[in-house]
C-alpha atoms as a PDB file:
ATOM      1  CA  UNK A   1       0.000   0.000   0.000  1.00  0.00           C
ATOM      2  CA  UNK A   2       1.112   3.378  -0.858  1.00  0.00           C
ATOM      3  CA  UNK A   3       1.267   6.285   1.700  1.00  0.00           C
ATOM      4  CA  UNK A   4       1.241  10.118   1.738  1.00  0.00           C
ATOM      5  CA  UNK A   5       3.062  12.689   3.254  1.00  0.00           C
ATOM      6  CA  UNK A   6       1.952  16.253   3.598  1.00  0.00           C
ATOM      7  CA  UNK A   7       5.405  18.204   4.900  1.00  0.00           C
ATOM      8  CA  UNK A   8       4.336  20.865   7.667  1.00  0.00           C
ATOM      9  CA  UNK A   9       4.648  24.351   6.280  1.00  0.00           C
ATOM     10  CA  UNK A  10       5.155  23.164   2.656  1.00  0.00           C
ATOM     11  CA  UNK A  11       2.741  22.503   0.277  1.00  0.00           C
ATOM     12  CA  UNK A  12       1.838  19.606  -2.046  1.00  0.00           C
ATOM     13  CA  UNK A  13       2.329  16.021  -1.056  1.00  0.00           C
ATOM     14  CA  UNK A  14       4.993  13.060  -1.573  1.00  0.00           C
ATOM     15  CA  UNK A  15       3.730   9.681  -1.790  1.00  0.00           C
ATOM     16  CA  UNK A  16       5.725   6.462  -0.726  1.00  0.00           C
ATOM     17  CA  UNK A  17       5.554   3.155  -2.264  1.00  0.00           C
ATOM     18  CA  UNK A  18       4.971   1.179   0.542  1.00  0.00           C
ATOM     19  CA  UNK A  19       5.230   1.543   4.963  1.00  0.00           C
ATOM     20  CA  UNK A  20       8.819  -0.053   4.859  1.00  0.00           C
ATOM     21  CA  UNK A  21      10.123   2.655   2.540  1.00  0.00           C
ATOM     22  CA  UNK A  22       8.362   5.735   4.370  1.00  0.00           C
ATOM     23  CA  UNK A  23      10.114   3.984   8.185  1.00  0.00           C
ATOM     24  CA  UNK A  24      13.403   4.102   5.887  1.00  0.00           C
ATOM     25  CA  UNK A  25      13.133   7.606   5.461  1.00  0.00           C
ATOM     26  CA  UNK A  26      11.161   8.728   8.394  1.00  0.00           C
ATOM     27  CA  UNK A  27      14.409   7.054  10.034  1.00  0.00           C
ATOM     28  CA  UNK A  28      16.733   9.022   8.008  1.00  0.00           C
ATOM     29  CA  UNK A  29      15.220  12.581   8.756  1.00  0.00           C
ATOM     30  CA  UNK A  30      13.666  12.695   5.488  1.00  0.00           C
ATOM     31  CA  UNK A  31      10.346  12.562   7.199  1.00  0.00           C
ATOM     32  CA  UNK A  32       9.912  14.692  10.090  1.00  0.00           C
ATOM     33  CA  UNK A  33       7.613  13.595  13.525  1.00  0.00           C
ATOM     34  CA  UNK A  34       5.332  16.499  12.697  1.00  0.00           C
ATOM     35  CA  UNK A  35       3.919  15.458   9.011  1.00  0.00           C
ATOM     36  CA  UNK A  36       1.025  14.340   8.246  1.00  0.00           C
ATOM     37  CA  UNK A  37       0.871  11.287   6.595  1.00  0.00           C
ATOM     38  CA  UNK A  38      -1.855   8.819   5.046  1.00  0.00           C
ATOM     39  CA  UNK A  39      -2.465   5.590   3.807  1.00  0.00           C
ATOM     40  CA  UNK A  40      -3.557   6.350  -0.089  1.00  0.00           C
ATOM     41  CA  UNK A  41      -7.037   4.514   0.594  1.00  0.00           C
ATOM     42  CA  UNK A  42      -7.407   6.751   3.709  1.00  0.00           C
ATOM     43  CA  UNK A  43      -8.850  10.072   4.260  1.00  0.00           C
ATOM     44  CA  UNK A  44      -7.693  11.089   7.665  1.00  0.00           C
ATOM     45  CA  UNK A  45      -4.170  12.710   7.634  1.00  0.00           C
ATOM     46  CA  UNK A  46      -1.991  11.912  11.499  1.00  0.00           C
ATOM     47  CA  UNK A  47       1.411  13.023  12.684  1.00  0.00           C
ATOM     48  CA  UNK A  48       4.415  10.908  11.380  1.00  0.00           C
ATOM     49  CA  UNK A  49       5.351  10.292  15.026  1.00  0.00           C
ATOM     50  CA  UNK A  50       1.573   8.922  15.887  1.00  0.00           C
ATOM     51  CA  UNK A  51       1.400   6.134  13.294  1.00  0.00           C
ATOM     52  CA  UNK A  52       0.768   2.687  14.272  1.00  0.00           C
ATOM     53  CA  UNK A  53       3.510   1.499  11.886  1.00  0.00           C
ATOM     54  CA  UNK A  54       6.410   4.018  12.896  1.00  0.00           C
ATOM     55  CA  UNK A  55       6.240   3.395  16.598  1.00  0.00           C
ATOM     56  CA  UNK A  56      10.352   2.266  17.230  1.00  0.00           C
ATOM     57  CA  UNK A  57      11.679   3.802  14.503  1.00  0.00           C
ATOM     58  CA  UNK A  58      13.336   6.851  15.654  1.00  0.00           C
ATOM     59  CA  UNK A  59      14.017  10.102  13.596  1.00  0.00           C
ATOM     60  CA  UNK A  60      17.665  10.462  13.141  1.00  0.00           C
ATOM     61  CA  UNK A  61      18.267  13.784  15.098  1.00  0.00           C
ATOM     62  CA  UNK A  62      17.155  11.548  17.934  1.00  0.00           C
ATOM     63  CA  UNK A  63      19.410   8.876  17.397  1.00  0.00           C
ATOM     64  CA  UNK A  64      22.476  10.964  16.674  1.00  0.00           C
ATOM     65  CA  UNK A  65      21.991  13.232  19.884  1.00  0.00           C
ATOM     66  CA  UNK A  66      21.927   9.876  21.684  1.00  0.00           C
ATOM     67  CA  UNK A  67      25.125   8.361  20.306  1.00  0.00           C
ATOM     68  CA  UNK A  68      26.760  11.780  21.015  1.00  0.00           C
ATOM     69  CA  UNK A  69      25.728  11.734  24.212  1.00  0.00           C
ATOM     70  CA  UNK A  70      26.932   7.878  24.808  1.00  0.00           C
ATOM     71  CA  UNK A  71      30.034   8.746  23.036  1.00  0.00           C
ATOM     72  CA  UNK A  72      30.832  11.652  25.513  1.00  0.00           C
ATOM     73  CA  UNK A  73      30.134   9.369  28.076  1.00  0.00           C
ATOM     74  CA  UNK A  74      32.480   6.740  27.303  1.00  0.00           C
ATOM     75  CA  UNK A  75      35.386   9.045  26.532  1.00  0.00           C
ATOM     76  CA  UNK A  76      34.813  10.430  30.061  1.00  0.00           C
ATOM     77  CA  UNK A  77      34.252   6.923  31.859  1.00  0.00           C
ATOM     78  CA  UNK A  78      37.732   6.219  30.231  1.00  0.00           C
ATOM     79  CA  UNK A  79      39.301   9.139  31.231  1.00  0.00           C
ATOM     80  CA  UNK A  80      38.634   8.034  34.845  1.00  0.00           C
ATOM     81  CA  UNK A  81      39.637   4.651  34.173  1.00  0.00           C
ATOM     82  CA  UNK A  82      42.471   6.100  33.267  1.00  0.00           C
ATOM     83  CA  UNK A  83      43.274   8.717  36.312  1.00  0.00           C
ATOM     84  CA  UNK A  84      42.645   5.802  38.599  1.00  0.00           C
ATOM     85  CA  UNK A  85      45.406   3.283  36.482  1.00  0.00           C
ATOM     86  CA  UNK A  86      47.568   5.904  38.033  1.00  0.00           C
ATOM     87  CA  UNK A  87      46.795   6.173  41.070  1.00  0.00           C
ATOM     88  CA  UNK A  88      46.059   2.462  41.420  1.00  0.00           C
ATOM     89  CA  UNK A  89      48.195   0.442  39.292  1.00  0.00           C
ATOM     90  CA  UNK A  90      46.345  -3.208  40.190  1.00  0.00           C
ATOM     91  CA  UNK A  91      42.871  -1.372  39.193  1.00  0.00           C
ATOM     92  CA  UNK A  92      44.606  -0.459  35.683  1.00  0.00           C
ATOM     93  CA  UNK A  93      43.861  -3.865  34.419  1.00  0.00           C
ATOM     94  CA  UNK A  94      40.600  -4.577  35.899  1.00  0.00           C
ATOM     95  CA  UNK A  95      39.150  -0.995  34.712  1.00  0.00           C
ATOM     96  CA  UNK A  96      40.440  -1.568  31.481  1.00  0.00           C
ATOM     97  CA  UNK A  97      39.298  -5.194  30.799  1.00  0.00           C
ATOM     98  CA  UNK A  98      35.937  -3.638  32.236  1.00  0.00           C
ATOM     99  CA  UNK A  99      35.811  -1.020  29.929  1.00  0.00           C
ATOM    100  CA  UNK A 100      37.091  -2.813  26.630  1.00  0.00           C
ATOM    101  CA  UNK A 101      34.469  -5.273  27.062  1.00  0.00           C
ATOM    102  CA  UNK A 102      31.599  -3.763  28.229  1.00  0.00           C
ATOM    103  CA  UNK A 103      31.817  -0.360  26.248  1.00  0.00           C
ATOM    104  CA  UNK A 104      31.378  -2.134  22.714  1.00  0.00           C
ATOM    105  CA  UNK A 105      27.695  -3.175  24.069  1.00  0.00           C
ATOM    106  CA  UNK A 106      26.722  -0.246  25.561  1.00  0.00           C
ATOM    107  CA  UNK A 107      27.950   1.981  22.664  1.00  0.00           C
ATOM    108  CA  UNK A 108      26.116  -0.088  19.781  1.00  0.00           C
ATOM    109  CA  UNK A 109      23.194  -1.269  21.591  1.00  0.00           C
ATOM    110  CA  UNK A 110      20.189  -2.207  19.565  1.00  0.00           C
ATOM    111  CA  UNK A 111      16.882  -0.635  19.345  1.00  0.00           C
ATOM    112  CA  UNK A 112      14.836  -0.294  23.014  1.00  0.00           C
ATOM    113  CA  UNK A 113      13.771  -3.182  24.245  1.00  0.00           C
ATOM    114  CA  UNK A 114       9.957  -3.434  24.945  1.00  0.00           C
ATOM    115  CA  UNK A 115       8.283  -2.051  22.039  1.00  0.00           C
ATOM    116  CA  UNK A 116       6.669  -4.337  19.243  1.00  0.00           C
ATOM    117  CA  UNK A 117       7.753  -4.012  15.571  1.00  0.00           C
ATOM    118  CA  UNK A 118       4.926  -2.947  13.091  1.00  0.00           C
ATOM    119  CA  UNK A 119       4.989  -3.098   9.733  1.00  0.00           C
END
């Protein structure tokens, strides 16, 4: 089924071969939370970020603020790590191993867990 997006303070419409596409791009930034979007044999119009079938994907602004914000994290957790090797030479290698292996997974986690796909 084919879908259509009204962009807020634009006119005319863009349509979208099917829901998997429009999550694509609605994941991307292309599609912005506040547009209105329909199925094509539909006549009510609902925000982007209230439809049933782009609940989990998240725009990217979201998802880039997020990594930033775990990256800035991680540099900081290892700075610490780090000040305390110093200070403490026998928690150098237990801080470290800590860090090396658990930082990967909390860096690069998946999608929330919890919420149902829907497409």
């Amino acid at each position: 089924m084919r879908y259509l997006v009204k962009a807020q303070g634009e006119g005319g419409e863009l349509t979208f071969g099917s829901l998997a596409e429009l999550r694509t791009l609605y994941a991307q930034g292309f599609v912005a939370p506040e547009d209105l979007v329909r199925p094509e044999d539909s006549e009510r119009w609902v925000r982007a970020d209230r439809l049933s079938g782009l609940r989990g994907a998240e725009p990217r602004s979201t998802s880039e603020t997020r990594m930033a914000l775990r990256l800035g994290l991680a540099i900081a957790l290892s700075v610490v790590v780090g000040l305390l090797a110093l200070k403490y030479k026998g928690l150098a290698l237990a801080g470290l191993v800590l860090v090396a292996v658990a930082l990967p997974f909390w860096l690069f986690r998946g999608p929330a867990r919890g919420g149902r796909r829907q497409e």
